[in-house]
C-alpha atoms as a PDB file:
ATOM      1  CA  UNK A   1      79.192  87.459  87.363  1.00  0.00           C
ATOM      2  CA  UNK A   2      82.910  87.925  88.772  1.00  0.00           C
ATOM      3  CA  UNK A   3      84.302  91.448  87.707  1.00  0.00           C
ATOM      4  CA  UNK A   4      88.484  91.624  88.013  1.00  0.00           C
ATOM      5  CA  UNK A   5      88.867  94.424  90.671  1.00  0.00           C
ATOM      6  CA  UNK A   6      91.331  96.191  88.349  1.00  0.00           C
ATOM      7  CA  UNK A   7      87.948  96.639  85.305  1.00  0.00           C
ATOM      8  CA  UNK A   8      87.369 100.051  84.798  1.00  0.00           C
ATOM      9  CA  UNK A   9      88.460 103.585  86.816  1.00  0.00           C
ATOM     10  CA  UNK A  10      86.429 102.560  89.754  1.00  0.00           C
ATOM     11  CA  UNK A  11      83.391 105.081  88.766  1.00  0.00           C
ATOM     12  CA  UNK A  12      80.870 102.875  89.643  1.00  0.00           C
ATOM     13  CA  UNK A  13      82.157 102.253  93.033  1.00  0.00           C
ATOM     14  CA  UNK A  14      80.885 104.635  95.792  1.00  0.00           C
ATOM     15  CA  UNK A  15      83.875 106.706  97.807  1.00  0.00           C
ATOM     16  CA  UNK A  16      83.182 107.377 101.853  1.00  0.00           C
ATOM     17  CA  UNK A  17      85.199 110.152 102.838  1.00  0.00           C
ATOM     18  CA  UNK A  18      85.869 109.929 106.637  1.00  0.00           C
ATOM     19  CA  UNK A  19      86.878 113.450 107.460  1.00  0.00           C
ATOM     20  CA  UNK A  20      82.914 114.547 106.097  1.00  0.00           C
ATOM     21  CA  UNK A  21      81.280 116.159 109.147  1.00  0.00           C
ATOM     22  CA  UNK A  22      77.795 115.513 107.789  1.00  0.00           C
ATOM     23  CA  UNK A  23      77.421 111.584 109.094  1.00  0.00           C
ATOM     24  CA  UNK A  24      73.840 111.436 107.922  1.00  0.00           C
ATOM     25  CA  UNK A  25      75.261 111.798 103.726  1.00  0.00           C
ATOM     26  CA  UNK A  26      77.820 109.222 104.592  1.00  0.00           C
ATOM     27  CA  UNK A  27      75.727 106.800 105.728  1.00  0.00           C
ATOM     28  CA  UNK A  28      73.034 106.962 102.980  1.00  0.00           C
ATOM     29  CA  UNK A  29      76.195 106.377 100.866  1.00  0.00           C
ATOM     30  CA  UNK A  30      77.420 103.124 102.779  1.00  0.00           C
ATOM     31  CA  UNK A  31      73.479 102.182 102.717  1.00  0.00           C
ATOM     32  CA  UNK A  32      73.379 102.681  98.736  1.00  0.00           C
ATOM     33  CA  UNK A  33      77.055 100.712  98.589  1.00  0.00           C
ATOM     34  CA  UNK A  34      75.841  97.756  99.985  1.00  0.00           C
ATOM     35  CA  UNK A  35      72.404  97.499  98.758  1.00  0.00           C
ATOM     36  CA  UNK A  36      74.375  98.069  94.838  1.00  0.00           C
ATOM     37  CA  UNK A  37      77.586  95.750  95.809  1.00  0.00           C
ATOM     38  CA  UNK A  38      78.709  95.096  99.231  1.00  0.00           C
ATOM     39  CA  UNK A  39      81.775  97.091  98.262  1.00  0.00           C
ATOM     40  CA  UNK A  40      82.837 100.935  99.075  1.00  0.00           C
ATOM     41  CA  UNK A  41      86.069 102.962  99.122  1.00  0.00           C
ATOM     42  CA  UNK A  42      87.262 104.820 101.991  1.00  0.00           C
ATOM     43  CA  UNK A  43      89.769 108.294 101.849  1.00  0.00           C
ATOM     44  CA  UNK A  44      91.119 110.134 104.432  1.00  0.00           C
ATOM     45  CA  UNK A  45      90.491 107.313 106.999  1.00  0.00           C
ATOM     46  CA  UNK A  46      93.835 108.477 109.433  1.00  0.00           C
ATOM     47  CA  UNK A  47      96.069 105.452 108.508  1.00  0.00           C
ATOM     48  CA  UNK A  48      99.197 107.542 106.912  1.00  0.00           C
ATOM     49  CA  UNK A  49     100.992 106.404 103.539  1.00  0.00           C
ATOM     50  CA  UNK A  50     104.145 105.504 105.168  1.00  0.00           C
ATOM     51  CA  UNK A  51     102.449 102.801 107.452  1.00  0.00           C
ATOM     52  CA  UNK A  52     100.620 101.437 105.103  1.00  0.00           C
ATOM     53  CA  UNK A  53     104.276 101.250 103.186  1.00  0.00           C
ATOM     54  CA  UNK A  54     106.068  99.996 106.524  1.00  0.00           C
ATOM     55  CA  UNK A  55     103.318  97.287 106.738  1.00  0.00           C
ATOM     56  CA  UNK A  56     104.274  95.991 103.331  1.00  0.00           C
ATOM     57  CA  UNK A  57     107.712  96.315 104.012  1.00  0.00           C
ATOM     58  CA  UNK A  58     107.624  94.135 106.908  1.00  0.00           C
ATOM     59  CA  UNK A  59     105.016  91.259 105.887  1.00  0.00           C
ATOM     60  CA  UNK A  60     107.482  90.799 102.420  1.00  0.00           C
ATOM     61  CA  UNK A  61     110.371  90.278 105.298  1.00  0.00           C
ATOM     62  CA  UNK A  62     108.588  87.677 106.776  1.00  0.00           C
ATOM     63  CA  UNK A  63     107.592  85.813 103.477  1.00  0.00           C
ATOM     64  CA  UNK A  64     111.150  85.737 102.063  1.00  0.00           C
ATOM     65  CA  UNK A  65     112.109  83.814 105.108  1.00  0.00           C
ATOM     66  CA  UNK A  66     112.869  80.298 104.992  1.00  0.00           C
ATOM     67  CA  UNK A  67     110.126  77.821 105.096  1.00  0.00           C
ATOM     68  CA  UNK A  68     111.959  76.570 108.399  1.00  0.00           C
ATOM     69  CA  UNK A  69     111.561  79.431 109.959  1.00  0.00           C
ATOM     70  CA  UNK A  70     108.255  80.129 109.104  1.00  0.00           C
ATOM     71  CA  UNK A  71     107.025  77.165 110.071  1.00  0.00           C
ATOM     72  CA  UNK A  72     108.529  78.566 113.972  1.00  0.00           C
ATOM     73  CA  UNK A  73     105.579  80.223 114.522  1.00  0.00           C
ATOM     74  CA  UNK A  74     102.585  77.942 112.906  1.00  0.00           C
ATOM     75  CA  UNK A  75      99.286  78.927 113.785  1.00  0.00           C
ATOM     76  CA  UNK A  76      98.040  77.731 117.210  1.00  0.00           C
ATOM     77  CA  UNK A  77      94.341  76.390 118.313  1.00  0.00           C
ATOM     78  CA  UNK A  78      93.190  80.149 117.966  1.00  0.00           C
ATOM     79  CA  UNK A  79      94.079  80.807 114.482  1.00  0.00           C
ATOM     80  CA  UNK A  80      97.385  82.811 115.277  1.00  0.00           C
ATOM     81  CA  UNK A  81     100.529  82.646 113.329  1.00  0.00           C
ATOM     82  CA  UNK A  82     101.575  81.179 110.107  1.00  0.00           C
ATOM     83  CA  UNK A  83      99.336  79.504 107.736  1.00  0.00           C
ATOM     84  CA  UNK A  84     101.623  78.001 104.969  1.00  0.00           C
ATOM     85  CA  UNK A  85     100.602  78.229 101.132  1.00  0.00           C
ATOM     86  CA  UNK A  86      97.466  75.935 100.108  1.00  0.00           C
ATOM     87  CA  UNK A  87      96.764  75.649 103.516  1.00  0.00           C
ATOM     88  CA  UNK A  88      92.943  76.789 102.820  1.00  0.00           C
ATOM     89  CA  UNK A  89      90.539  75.610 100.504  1.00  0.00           C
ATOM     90  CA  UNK A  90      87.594  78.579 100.000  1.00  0.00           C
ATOM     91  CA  UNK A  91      85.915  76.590  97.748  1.00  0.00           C
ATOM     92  CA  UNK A  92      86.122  72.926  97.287  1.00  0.00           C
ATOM     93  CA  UNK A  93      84.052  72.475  94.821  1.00  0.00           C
ATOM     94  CA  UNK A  94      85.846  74.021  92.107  1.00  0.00           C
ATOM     95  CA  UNK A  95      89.428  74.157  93.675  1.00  0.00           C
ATOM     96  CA  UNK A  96      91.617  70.581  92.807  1.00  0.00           C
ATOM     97  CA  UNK A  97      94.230  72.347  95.076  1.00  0.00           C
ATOM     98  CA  UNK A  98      94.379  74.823  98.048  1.00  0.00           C
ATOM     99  CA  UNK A  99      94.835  78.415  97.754  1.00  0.00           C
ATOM    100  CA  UNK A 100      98.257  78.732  96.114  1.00  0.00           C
ATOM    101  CA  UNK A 101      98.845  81.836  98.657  1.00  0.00           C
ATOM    102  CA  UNK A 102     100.512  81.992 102.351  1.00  0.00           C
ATOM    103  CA  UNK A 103      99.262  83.996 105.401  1.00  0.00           C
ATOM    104  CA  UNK A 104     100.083  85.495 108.935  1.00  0.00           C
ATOM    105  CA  UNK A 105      97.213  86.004 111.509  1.00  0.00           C
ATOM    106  CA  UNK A 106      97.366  88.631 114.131  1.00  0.00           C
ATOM    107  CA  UNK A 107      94.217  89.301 116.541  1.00  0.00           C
ATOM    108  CA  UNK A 108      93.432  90.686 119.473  1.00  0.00           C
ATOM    109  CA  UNK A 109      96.458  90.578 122.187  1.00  0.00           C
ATOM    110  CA  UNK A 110      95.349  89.511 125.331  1.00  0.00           C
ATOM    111  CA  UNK A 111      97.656  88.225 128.204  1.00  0.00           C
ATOM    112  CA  UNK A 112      97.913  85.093 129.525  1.00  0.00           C
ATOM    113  CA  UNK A 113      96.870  85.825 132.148  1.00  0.00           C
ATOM    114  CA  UNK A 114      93.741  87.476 131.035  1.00  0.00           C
ATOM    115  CA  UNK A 115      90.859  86.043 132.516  1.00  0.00           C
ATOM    116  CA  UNK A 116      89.595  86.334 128.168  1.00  0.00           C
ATOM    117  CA  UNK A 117      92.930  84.698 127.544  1.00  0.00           C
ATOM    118  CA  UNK A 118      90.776  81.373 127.725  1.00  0.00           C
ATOM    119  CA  UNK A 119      88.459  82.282 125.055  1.00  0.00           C
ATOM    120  CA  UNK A 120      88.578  80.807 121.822  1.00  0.00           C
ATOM    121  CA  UNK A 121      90.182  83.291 119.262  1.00  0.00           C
ATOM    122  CA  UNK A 122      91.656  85.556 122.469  1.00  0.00           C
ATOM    123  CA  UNK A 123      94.820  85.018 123.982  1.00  0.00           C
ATOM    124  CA  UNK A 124      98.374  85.945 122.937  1.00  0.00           C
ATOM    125  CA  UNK A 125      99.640  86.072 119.425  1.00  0.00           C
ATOM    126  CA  UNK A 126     102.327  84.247 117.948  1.00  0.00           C
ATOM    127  CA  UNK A 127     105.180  86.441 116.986  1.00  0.00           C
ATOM    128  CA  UNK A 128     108.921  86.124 115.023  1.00  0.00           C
ATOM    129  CA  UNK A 129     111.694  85.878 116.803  1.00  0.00           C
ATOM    130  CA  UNK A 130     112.755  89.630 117.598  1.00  0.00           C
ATOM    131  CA  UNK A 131     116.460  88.835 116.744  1.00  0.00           C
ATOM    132  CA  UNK A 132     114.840  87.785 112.789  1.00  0.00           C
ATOM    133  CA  UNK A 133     112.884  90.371 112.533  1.00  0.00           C
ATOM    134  CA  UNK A 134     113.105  93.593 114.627  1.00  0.00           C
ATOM    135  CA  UNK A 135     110.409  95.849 115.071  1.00  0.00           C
ATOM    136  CA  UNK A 136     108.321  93.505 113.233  1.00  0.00           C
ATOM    137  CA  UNK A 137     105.974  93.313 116.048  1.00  0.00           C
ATOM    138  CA  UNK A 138     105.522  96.574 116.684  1.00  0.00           C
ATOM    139  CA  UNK A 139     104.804  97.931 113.426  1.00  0.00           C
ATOM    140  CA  UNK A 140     101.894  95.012 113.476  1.00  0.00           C
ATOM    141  CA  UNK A 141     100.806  96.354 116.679  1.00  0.00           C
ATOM    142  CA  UNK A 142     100.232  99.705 115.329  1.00  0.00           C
ATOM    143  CA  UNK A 143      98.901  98.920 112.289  1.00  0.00           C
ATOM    144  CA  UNK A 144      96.517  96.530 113.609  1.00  0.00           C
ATOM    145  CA  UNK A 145      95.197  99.325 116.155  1.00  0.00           C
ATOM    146  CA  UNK A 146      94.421 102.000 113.637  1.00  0.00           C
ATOM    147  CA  UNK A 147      92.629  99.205 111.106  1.00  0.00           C
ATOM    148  CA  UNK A 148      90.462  98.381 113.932  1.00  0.00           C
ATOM    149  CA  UNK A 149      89.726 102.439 115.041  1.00  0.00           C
ATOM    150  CA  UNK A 150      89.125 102.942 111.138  1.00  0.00           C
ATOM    151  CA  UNK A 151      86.717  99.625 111.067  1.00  0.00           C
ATOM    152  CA  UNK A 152      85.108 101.224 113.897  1.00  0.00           C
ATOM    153  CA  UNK A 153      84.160 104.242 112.617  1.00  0.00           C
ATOM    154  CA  UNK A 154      83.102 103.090 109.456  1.00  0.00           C
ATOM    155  CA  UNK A 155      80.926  99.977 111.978  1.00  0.00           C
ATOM    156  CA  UNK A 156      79.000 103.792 112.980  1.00  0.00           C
ATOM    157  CA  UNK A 157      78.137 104.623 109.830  1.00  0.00           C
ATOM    158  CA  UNK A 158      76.559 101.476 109.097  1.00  0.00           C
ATOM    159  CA  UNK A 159      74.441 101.441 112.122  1.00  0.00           C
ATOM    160  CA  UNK A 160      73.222 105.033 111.055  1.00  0.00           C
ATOM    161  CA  UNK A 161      72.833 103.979 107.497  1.00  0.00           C
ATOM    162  CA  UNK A 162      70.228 100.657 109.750  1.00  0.00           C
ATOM    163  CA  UNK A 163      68.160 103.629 111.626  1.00  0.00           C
ATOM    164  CA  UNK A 164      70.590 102.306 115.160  1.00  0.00           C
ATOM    165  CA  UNK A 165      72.281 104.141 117.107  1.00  0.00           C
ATOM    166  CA  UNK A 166      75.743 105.270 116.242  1.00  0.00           C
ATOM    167  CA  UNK A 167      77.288 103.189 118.914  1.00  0.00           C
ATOM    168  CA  UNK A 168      75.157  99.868 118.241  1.00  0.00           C
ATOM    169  CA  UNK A 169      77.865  97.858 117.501  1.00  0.00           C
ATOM    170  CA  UNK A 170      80.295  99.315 120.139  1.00  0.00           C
ATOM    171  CA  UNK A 171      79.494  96.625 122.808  1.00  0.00           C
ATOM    172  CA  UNK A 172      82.158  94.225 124.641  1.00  0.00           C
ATOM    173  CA  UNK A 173      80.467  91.114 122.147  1.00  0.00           C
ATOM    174  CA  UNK A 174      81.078  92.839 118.970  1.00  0.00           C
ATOM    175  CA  UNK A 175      83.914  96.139 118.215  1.00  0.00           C
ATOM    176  CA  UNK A 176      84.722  96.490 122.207  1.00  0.00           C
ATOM    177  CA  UNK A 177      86.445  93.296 122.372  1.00  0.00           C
ATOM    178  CA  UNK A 178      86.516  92.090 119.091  1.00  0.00           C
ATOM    179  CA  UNK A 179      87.500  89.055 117.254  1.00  0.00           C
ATOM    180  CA  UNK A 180      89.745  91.376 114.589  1.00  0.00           C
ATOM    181  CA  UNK A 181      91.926  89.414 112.753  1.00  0.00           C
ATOM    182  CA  UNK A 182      94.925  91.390 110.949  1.00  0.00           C
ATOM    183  CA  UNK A 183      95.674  88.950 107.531  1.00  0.00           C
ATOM    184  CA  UNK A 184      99.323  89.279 105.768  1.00  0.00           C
ATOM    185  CA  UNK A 185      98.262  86.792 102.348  1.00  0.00           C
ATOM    186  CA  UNK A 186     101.475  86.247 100.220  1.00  0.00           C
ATOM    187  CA  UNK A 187     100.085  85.320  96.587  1.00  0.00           C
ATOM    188  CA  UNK A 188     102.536  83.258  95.089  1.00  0.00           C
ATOM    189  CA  UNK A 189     103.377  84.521  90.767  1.00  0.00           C
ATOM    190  CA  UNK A 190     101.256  81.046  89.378  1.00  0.00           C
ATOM    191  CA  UNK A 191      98.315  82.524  87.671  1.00  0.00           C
ATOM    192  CA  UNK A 192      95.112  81.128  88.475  1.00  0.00           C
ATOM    193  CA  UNK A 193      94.021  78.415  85.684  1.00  0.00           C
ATOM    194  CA  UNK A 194      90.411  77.569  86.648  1.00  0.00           C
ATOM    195  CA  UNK A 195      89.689  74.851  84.219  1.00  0.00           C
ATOM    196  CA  UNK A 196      92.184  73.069  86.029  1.00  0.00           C
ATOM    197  CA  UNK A 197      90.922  73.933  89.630  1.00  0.00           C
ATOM    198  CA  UNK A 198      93.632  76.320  90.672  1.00  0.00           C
ATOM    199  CA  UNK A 199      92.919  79.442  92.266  1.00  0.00           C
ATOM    200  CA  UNK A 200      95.045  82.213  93.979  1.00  0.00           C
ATOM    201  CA  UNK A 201      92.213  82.149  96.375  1.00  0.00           C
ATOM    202  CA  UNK A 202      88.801  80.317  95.784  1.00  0.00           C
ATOM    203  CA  UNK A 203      85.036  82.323  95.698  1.00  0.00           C
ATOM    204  CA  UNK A 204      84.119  83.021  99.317  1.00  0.00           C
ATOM    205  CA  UNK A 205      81.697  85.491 101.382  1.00  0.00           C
ATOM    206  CA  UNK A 206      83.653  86.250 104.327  1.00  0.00           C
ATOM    207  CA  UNK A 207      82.323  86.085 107.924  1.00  0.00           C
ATOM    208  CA  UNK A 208      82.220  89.095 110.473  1.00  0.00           C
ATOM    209  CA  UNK A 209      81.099  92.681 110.009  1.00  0.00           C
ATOM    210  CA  UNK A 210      83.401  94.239 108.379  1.00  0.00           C
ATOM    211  CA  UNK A 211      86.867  92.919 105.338  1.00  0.00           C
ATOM    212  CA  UNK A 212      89.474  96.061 105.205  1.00  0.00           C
ATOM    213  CA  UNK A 213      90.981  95.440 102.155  1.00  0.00           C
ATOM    214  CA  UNK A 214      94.612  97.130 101.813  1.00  0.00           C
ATOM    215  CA  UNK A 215      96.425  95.845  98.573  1.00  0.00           C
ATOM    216  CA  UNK A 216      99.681  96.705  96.666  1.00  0.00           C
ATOM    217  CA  UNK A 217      99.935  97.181  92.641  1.00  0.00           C
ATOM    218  CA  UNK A 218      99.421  93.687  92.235  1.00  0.00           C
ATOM    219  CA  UNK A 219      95.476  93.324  90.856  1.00  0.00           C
ATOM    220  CA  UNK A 220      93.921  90.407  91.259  1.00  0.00           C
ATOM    221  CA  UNK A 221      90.772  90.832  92.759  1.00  0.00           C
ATOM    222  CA  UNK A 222      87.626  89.525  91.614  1.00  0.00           C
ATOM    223  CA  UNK A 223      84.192  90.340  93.203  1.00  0.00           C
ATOM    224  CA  UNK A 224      81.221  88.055  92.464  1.00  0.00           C
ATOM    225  CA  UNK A 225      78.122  90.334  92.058  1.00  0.00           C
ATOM    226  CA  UNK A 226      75.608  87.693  90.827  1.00  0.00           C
ATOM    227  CA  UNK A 227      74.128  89.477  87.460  1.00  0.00           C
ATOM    228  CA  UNK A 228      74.381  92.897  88.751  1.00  0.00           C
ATOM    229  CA  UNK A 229      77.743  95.330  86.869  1.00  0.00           C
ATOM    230  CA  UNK A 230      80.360  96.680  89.168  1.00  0.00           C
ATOM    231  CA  UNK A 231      83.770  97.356  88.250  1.00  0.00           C
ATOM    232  CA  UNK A 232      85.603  97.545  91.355  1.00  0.00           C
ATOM    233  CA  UNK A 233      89.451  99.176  91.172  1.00  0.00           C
ATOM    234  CA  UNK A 234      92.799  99.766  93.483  1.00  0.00           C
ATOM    235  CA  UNK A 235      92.556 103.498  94.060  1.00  0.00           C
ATOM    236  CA  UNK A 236      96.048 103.591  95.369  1.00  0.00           C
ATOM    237  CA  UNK A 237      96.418 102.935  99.107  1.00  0.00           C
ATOM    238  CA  UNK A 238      92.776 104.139  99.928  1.00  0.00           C
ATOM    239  CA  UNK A 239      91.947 101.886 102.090  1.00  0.00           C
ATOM    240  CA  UNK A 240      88.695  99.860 100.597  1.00  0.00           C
ATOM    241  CA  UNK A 241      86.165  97.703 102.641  1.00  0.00           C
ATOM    242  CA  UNK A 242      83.762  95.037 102.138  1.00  0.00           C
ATOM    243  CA  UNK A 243      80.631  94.703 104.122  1.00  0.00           C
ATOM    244  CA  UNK A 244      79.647  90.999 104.412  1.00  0.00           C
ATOM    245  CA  UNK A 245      76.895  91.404 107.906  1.00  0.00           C
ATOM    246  CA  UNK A 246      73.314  90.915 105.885  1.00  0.00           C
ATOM    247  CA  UNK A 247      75.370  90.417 102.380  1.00  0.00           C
ATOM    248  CA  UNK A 248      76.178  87.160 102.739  1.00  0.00           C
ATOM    249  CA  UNK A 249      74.822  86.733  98.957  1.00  0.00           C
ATOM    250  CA  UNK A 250      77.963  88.750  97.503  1.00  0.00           C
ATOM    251  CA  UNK A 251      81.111  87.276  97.249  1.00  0.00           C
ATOM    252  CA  UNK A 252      84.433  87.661  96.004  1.00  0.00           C
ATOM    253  CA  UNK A 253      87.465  85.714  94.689  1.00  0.00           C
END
């Protein structure tokens, strides 16, 4: 069963609040989320209101540019840069077209000459020309830090809410050097008309530990809960996440 994220107040979705001191509550609560959903809200996570509103600023900056110049900074052999629209197909066997949507991928920024730099998924990112877009970069920079402290706080609670230690997943294979991708998706206005195959984005499960989902007013969201009623909502710019490690069944669209 796919329930629009907008359904609803958001009543039946479960709330962590970061700034709780009592860790042992929270986690039960990210247990109870997952086990009901895969999906929980999260308040008071750090990441202040005008980021969040510079971020948006800057990512509709770089999507009113000309295709040309988009096309400048294409993704590379790690996944980096510009991914034009209907570039991906999440599901092909439903989809007659890609996803009518456009992205820019930011990870991890390691040197060249980083002895990771060779890794697959490491090495530099691909960035706008300064001169087209200043301070572009650095307001990605930033935001891209505090997502990843705020994914790795709420990666604690989960390995409480397992019986693990709290620093479980703080190891250089998994949060200390992570593969963290930072996603700007550009939806373009075509509404999604399924009988025909065409999707805004096609039903996936994504991969990794942890999805922070950050949206605007523009609903859309769907989340796939296979039978079970969930009526997930934009609270504002609370910052929401999705936990797809062990809940690969759950998906969303």
């Amino acid at each position: 069963m796919a329930v629009s994220a907008d359904v609803g107040n958001g009543k039946g979705l479960i709330t962590i609040d970061l700034s709780n001191c009592n860790l042992a509550h929270s986690a039960s609560l990210i247990r109870q989320a997952c086990l009901d959903g895969g999906f929980f809200y999260v308040i008071n996570h750090g990441i202040r209101q005008e980021l969040f509103e510079e971020l948006f600023d800057r990512s509709r900056t770089f999507f009113q540019l000309p295709l040309e110049e988009k096309m400048k900074v294409l993704k590379n052999k790690d996944f980096k840069g510009y991914t034009p629209l209907m570039d991906q197909m999440l599901d092909p066997s439903k989809q007659s077209t890609g996803d009518c949507k456009e992205g820019y991928y930011i990870g991890f920024e390691v040197a060249k000459d980083d002895p990771h730099a060779t890794k697959r998924f490491f090495g530099p990112n691909v960035w706008p020309s300064a001169d087209k877009l200043p301070g572009w970069k650095q307001t990605m920079e930033k935001y891209y830090q505090e997502a990843l402290g705020v994914g790795r706080r709420v990666a604690r609670l989960i390995a409480l809410s397992l019986n693990l230690e709290a620093d479980f997943f703080d190891k250089p294979e998994i949060l200390e050097e992570p593969i963290a991708i930072l996603r700007l998706l550009h939806y373009v206005d075509e509404i999604s008309k399924p009988e025909l195959g065409i999707y805004g984005a096609g039903a996936h499960s994504d991969f990794g530990l942890l999805t922070l989902l950050v949206t605007d007013e523009v609903s859309g969201l769907q989340v796939d809960l296979q039978e079970q009623g969930c009526g997930a909502t934009n609270l504002g710019r609370c910052a929401s996440f999705e936990r797809c490690v062990h809940c690969q069944r759950w998906g969303h669209a």
